[in-house]
N, C-alpha and C. Protein backbone atom coordinates (compact mmCIF):
# COMPACT_ATOMS: atom_id res chain seq x y z
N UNK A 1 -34.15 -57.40 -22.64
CA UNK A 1 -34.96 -56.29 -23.07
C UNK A 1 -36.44 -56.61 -22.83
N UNK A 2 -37.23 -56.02 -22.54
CA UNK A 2 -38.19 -55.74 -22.13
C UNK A 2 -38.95 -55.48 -23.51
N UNK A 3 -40.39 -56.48 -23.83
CA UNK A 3 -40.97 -56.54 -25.01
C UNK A 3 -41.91 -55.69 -24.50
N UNK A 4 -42.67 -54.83 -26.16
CA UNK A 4 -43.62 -54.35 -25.40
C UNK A 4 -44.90 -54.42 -25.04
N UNK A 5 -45.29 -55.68 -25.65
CA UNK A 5 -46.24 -56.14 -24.70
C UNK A 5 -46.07 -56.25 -23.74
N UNK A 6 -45.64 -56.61 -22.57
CA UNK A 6 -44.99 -56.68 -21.30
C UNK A 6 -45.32 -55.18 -20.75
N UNK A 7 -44.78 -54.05 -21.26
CA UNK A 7 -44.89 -52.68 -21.09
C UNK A 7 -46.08 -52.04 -20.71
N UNK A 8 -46.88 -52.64 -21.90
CA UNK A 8 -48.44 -52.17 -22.33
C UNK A 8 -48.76 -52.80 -20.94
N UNK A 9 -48.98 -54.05 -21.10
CA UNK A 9 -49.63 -55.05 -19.85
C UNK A 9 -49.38 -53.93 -18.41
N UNK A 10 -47.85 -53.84 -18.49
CA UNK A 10 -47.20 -53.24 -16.64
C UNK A 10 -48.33 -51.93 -16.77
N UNK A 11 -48.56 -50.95 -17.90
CA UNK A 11 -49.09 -50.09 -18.01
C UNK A 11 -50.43 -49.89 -17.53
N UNK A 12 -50.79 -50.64 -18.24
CA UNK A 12 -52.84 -50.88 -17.82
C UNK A 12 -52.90 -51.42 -16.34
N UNK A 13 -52.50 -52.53 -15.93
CA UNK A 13 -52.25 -53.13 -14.15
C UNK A 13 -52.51 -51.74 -13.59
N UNK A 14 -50.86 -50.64 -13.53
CA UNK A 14 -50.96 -50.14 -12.71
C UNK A 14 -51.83 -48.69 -12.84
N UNK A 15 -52.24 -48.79 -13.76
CA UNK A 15 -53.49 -47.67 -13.99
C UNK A 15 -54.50 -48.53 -13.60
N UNK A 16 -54.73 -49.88 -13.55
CA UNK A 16 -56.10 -50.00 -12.97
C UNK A 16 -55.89 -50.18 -11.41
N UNK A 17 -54.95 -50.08 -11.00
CA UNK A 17 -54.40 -50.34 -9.74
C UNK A 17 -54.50 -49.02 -8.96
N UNK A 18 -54.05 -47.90 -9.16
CA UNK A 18 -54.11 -46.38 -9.13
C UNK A 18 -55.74 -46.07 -9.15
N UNK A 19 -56.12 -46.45 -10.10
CA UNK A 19 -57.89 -46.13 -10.45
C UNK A 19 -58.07 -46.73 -9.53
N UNK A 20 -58.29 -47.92 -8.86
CA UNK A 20 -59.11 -48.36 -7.79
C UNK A 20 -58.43 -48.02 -6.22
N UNK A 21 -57.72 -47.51 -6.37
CA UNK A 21 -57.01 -46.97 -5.01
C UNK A 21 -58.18 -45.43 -5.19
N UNK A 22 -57.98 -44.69 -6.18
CA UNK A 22 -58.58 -43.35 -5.94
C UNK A 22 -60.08 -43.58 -5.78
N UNK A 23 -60.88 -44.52 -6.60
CA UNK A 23 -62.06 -44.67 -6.64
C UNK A 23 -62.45 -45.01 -4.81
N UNK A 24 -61.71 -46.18 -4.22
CA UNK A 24 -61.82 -46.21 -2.83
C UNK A 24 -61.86 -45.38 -2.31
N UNK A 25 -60.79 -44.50 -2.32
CA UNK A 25 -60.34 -43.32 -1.29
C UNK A 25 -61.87 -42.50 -1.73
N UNK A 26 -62.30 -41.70 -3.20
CA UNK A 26 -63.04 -41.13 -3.58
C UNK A 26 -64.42 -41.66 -2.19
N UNK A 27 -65.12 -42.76 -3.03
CA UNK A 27 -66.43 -43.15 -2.19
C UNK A 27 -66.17 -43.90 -1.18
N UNK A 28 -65.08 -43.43 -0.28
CA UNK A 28 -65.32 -43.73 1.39
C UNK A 28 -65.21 -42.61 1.85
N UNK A 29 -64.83 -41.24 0.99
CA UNK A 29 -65.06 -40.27 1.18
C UNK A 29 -66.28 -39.19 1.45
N UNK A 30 -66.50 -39.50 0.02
CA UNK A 30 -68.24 -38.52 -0.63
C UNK A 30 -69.83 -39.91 -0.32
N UNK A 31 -69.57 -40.73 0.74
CA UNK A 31 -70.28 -41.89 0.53
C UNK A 31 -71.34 -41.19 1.39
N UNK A 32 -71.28 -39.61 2.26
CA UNK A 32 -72.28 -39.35 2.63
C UNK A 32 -72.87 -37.75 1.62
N UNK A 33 -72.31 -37.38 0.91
CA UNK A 33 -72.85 -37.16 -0.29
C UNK A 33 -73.58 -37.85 -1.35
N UNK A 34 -73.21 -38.91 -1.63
CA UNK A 34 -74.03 -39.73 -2.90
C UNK A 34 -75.27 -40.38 -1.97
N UNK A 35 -75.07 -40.93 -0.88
CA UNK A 35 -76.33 -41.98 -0.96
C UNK A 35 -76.54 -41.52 0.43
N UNK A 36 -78.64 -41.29 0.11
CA UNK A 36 -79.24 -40.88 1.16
C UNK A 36 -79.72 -41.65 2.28
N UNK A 37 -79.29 -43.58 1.84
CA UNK A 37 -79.86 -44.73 3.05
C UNK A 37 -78.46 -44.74 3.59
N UNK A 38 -78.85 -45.13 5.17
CA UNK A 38 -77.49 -44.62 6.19
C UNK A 38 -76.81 -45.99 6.10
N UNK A 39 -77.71 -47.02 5.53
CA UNK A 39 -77.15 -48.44 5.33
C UNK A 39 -76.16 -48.49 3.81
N UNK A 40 -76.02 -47.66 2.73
CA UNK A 40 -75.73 -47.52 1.41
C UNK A 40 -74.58 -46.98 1.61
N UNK A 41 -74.65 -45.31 2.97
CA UNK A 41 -73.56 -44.90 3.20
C UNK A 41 -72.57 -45.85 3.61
N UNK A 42 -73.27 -46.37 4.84
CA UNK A 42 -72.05 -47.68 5.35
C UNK A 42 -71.07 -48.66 4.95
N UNK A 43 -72.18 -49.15 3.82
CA UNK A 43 -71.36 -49.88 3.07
C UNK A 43 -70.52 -49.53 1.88
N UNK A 44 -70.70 -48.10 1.57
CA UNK A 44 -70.12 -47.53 0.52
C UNK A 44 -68.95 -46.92 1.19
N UNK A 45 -68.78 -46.24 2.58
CA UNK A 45 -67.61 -45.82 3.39
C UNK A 45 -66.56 -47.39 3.65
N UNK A 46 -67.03 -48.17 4.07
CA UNK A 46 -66.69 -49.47 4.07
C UNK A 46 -65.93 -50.26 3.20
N UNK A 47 -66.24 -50.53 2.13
CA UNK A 47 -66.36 -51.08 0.93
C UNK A 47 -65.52 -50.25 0.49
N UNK A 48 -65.53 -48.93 -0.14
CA UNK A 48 -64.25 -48.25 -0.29
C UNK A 48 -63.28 -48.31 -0.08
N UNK A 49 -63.53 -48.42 1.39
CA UNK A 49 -61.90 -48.03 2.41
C UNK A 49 -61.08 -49.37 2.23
N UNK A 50 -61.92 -50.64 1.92
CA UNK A 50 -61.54 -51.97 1.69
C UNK A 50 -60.83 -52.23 0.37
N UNK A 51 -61.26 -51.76 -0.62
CA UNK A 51 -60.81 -51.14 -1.96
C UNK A 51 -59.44 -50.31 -1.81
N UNK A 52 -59.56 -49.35 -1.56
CA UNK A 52 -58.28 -48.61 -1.28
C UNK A 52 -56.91 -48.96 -0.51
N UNK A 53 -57.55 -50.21 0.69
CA UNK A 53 -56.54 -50.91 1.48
C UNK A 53 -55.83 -51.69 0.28
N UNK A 54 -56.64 -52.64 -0.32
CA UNK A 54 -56.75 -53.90 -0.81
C UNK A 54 -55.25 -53.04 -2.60
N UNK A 55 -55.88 -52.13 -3.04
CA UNK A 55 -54.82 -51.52 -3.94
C UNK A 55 -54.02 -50.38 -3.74
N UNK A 56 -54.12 -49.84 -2.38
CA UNK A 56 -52.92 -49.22 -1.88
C UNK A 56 -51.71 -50.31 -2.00
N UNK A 57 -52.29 -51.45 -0.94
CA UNK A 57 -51.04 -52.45 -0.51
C UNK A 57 -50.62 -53.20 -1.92
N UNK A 58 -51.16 -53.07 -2.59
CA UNK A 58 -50.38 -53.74 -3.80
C UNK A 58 -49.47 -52.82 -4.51
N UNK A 59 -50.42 -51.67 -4.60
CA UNK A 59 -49.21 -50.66 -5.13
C UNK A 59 -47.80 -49.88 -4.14
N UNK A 60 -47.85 -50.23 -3.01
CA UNK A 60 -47.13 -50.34 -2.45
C UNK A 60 -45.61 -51.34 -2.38
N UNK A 61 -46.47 -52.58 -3.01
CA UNK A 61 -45.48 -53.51 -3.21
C UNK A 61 -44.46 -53.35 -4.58
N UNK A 62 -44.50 -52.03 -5.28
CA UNK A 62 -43.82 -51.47 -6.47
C UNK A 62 -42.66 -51.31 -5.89
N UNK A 63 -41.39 -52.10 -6.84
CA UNK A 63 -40.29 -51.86 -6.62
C UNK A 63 -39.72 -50.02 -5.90
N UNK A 64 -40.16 -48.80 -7.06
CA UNK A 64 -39.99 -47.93 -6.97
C UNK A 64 -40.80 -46.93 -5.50
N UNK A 65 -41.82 -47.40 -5.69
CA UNK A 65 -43.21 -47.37 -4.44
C UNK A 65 -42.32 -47.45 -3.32
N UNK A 66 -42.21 -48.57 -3.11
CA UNK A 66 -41.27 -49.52 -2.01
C UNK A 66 -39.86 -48.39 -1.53
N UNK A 67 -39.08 -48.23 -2.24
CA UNK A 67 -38.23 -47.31 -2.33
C UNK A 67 -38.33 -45.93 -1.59
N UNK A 68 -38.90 -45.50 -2.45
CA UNK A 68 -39.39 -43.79 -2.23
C UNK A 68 -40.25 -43.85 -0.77
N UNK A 69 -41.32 -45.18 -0.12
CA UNK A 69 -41.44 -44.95 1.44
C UNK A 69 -40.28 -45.69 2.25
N UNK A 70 -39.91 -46.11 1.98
CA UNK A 70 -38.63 -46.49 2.63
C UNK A 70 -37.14 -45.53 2.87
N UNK A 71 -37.51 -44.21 2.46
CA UNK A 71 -36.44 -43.79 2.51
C UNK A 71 -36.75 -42.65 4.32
N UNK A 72 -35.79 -42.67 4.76
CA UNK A 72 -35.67 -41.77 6.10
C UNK A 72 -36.77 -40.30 6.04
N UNK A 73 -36.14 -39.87 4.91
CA UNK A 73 -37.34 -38.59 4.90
C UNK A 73 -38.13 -38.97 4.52
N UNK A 74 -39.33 -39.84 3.58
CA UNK A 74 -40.50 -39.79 3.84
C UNK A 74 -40.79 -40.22 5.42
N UNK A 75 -40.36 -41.36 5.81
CA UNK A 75 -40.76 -42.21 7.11
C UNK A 75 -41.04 -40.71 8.01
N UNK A 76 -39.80 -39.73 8.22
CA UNK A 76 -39.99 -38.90 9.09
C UNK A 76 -41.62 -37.83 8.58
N UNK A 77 -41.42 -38.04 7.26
CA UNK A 77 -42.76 -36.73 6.90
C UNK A 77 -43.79 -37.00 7.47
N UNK A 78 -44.12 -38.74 6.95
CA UNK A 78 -45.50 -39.51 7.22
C UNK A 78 -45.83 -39.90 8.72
N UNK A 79 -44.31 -39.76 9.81
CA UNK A 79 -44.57 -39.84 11.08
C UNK A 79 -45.24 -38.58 11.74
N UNK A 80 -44.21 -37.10 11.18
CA UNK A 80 -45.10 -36.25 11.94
C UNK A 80 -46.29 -35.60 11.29
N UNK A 81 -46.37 -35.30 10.18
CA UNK A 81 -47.47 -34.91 9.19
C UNK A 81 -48.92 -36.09 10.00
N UNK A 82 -48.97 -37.24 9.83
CA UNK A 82 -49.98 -38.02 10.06
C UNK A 82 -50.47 -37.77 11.75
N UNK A 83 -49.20 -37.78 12.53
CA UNK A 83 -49.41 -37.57 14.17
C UNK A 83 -49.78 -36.34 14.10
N UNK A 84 -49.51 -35.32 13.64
CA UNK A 84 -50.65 -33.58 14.00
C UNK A 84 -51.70 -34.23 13.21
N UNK A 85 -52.31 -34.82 12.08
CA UNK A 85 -52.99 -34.88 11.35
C UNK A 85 -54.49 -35.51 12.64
N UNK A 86 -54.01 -36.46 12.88
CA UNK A 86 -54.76 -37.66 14.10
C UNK A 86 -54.82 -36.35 15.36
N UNK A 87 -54.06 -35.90 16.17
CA UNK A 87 -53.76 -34.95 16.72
C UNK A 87 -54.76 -33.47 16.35
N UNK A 88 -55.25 -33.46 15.37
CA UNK A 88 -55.91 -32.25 14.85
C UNK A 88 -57.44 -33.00 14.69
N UNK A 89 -57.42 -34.48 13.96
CA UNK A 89 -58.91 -34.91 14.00
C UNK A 89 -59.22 -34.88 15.61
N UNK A 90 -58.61 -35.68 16.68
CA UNK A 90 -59.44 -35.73 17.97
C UNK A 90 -59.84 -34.43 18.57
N UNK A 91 -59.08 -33.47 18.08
CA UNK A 91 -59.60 -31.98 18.53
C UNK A 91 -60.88 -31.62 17.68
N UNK A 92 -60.73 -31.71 16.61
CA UNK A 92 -61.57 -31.04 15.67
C UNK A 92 -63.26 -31.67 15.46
N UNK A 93 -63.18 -33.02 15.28
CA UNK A 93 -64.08 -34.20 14.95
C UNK A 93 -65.13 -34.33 16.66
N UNK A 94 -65.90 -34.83 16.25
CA UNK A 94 -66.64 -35.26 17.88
C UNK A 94 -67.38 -36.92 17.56
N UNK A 95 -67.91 -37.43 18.39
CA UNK A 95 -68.40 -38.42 18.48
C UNK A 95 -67.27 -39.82 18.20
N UNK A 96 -67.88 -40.73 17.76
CA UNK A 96 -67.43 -42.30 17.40
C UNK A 96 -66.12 -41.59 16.10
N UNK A 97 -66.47 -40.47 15.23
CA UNK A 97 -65.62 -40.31 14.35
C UNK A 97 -64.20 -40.12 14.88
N UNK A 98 -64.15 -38.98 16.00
CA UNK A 98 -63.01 -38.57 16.47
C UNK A 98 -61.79 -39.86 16.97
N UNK A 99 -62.97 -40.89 17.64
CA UNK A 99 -61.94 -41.78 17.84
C UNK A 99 -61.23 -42.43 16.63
N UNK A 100 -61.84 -42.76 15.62
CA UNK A 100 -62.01 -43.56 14.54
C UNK A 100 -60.44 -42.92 13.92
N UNK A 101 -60.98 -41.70 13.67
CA UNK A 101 -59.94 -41.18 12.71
C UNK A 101 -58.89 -40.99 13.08
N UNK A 102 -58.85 -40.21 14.48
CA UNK A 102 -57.36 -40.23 14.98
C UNK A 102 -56.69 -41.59 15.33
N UNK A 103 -57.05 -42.57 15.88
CA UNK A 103 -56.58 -43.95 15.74
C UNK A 103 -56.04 -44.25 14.49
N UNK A 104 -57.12 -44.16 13.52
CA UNK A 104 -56.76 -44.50 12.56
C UNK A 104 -55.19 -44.08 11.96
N UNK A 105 -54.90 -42.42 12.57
CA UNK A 105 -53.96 -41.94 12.02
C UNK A 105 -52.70 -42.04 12.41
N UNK A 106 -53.15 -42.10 14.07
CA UNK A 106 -52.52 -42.71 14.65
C UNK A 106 -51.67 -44.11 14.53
N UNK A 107 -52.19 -44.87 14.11
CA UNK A 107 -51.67 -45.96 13.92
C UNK A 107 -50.46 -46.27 12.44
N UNK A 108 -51.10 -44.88 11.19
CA UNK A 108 -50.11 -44.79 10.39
C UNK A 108 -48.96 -44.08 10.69
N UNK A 109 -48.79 -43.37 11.64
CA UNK A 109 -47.60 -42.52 12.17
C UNK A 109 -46.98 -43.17 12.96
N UNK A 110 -47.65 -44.36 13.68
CA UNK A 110 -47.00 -45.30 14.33
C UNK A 110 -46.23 -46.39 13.25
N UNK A 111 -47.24 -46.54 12.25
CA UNK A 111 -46.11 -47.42 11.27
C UNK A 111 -44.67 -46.86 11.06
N UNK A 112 -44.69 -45.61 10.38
CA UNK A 112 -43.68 -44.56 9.89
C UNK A 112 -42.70 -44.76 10.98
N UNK A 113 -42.62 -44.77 12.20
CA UNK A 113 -41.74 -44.82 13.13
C UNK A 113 -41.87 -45.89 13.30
N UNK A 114 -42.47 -47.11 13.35
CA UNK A 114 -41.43 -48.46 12.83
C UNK A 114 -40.71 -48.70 11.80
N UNK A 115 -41.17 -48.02 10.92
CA UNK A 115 -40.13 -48.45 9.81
C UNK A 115 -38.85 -47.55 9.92
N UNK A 116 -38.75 -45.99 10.77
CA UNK A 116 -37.60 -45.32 11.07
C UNK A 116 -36.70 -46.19 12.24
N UNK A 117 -37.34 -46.49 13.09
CA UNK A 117 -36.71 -47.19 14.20
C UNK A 117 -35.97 -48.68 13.28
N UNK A 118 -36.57 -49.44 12.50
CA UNK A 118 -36.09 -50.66 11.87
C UNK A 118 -34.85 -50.36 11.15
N UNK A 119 -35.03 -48.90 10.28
CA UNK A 119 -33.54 -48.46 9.35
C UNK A 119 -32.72 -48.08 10.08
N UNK A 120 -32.84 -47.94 11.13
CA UNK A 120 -32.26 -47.19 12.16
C UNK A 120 -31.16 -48.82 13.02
N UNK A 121 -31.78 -49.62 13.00
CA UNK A 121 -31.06 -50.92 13.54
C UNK A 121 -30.69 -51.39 12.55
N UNK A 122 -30.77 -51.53 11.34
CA UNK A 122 -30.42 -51.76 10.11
C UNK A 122 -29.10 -51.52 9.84
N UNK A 123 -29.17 -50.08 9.85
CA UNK A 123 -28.06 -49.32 9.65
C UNK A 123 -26.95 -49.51 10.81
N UNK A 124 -26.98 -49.52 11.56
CA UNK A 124 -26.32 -49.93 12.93
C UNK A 124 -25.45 -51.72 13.13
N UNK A 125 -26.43 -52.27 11.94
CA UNK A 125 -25.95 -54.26 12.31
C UNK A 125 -26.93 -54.58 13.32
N UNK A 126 -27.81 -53.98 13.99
CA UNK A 126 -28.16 -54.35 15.09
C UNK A 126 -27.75 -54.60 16.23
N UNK A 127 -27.24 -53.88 16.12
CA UNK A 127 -26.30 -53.65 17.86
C UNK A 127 -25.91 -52.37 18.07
N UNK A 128 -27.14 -51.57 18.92
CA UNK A 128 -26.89 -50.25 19.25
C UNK A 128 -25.27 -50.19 20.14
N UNK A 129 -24.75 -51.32 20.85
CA UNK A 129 -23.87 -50.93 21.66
C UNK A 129 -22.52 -52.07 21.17
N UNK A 130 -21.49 -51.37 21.38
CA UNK A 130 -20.50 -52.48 21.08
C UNK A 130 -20.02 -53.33 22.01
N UNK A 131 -20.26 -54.38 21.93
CA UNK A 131 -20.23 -55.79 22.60
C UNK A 131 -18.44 -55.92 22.74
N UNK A 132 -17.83 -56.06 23.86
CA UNK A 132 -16.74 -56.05 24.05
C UNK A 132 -16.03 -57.50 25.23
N UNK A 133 -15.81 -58.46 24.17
CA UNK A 133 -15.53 -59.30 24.52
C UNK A 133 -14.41 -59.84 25.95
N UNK A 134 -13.86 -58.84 26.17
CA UNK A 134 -13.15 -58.37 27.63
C UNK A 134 -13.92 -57.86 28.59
N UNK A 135 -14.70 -57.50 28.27
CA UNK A 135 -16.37 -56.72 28.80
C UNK A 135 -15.37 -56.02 29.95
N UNK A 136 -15.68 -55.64 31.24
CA UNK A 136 -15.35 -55.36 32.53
C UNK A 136 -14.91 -56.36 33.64
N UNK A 137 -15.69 -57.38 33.69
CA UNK A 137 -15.74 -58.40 34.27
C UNK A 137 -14.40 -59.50 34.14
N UNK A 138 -13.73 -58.89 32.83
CA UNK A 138 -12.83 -60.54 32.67
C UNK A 138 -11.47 -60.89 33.15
């Protein structure tokens, strides 16, 4: 059984874990709203996005977290949702951003379809083809 201190503790973690994922996401967002030095923005777009990496990936590492992206339909949502998404910034965006972002998105839609392609051999044993020990040859 599970004491509840233990509870309380799991409780606060992942609320401060959640809080600093949104706070990242927040000011790498609005970082050219709040601050008018282009050096403050930088490091506040920066610094954020480092924040948000840094407690995404932990909260990611949640048993349940873990689960729920691991399953076939998200992998497929986050593959094509993110690829129009990247797909819509290089159209939409111009300059150094356009590359930035669609790469960027790019590269998460590319995750999503590694991790579909991996369940996909998973599920299989890893051996798309059946190996037939008489083969043709014998």
């Amino acid at each position: 059984m599970i004491s509840v201190f233990s509870q309380v503790k799991s409780f606060f973690v992942n609320l401060f874990l959640w809080s600093l994922f949104v706070v990242g996401l927040a000011l790498s967002g609005a970082a050219k709203q709040i601050f008018d030095d282009n050096t403050q923005q930088n490091l506040a777009t920066y610094g954020g996005g480092v924040v948000a990496l840094i407690a995404g990936s932990r909260i990611a590492q949640k048993p349940r977290i873990k689960a729920f992206l691991g399953r076939p339909g998200t992998l497929w949502f986050l593959f094509l949702f993110n690829g129009a998404a990247a797909a819509g910034m290089y159209v939409a965006m111009d300059g150094v951003d356009r590359y930035v972002g669609a790469g960027m998105m790019g590269l998460v839609s590319l995750g999503a379809l590694g991790g579909l392609v991996a369940s996909r051999k998973k599920s299989t044993g890893g051996h798309p083809h059946r190996v037939d020990p008489d083969g043709p040859w014998a």
